[in-house]
C-alpha atoms as a PDB file:
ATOM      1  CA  UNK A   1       1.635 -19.376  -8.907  1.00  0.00           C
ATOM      2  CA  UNK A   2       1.500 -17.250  -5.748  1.00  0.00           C
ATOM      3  CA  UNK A   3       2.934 -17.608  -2.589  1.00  0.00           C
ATOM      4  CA  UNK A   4       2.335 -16.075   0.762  1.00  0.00           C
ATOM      5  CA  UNK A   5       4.953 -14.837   3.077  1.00  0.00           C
ATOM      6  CA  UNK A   6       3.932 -15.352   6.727  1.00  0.00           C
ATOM      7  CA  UNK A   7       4.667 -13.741   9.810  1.00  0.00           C
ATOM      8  CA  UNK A   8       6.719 -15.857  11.594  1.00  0.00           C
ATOM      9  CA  UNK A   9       6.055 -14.501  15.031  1.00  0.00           C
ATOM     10  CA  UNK A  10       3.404 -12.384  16.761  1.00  0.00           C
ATOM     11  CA  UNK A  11       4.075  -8.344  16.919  1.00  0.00           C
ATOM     12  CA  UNK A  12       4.226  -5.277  15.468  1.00  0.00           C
ATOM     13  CA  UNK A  13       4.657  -4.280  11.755  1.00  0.00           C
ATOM     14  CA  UNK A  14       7.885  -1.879  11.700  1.00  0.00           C
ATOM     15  CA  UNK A  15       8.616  -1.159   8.202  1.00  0.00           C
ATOM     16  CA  UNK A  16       7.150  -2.108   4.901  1.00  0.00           C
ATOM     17  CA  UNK A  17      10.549  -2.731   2.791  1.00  0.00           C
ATOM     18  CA  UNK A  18       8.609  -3.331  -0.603  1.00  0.00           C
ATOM     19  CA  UNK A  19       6.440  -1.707  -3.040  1.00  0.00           C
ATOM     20  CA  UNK A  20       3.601  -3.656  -5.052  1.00  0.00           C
ATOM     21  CA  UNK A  21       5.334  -4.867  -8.157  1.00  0.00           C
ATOM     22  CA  UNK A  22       8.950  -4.673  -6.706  1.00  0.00           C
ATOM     23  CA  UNK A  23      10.729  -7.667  -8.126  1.00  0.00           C
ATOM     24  CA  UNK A  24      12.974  -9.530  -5.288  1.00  0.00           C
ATOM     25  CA  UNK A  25      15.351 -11.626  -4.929  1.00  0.00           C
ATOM     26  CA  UNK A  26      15.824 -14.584  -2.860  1.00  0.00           C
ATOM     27  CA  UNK A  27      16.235 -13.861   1.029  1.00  0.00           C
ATOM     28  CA  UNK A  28      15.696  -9.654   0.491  1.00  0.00           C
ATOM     29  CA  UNK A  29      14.105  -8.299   3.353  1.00  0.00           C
ATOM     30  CA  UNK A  30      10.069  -7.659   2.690  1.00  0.00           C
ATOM     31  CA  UNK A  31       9.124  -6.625   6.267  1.00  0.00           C
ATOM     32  CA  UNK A  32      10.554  -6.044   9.640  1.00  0.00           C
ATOM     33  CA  UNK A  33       8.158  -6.557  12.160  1.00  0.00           C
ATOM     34  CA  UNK A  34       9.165  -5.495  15.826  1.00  0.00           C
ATOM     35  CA  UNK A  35       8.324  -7.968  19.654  1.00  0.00           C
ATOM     36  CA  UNK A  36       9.712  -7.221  22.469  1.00  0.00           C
ATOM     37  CA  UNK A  37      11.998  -4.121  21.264  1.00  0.00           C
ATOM     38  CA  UNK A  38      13.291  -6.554  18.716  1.00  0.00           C
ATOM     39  CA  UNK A  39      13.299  -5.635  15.064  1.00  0.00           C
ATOM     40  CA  UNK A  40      12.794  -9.073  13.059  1.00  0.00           C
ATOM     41  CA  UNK A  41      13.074  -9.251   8.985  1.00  0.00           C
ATOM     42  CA  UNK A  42      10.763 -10.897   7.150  1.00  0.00           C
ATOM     43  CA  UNK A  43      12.706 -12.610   4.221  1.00  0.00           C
ATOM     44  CA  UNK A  44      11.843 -14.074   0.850  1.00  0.00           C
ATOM     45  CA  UNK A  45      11.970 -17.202   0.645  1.00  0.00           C
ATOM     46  CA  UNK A  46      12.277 -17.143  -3.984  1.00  0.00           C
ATOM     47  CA  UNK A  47      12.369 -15.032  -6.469  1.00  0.00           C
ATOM     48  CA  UNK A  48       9.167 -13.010  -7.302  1.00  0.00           C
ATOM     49  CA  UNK A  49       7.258 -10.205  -7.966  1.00  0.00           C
ATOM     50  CA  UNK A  50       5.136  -8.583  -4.848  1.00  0.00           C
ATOM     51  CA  UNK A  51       1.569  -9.300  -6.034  1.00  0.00           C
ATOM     52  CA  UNK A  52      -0.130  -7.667  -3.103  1.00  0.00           C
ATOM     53  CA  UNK A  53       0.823  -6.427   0.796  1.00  0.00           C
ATOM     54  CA  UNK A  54      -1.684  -7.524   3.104  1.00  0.00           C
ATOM     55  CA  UNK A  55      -0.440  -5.564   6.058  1.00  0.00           C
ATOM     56  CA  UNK A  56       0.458  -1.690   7.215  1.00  0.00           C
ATOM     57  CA  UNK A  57       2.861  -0.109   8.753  1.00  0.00           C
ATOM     58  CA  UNK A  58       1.951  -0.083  12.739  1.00  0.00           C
ATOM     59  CA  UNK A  59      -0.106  -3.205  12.337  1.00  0.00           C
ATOM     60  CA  UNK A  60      -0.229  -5.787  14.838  1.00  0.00           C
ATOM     61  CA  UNK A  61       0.108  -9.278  13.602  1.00  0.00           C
ATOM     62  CA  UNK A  62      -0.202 -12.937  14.686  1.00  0.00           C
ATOM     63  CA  UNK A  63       2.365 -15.533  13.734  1.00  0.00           C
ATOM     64  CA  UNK A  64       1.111 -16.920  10.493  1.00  0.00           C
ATOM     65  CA  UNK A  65      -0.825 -14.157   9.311  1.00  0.00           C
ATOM     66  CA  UNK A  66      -0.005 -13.534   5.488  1.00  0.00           C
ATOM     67  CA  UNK A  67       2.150 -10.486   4.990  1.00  0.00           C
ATOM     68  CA  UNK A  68       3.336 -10.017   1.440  1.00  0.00           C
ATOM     69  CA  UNK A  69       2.034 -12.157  -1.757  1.00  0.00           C
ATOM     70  CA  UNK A  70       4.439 -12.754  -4.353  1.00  0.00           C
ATOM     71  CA  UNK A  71       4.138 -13.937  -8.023  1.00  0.00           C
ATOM     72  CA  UNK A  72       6.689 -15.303 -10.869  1.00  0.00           C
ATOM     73  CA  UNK A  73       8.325 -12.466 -11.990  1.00  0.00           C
END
């Protein structure tokens, strides 16, 4: 089953912390994305595998756009 990770606010895409088919653990940092000269992590919220990465580096983003998809490991 997949599971999208979300952006939780509206801003900038910093830094991609995860590769495609990087296993992670619970609460690792995925993606910081930067608003207002603040640097905000993007956490896991489970275990999983990163299925796909919807988003690049110096992408501007909306608060619930889908970031990172993960799988079961």
């Amino acid at each position: 089953m997949a599971t999208e990770v979300l952006a939780h606010i509206t801003g900038t895409v910093w830094k991609i912390a995860v590769q495609v088919g990087d296993v992670v653990a619970e609460n690792q940092t995925l993606v910081i994305l930067e608003s207002m000269k603040m640097e905000m992590p993007v956490e896991a919220h489970e275990v999983g595998r990163v299925a796909s990465i919807s988003v690049t580096e110096g992408a501007s983003v909306d608060e619930g756009d889908v970031l990172v998809t993960l799988e079961s490991p």
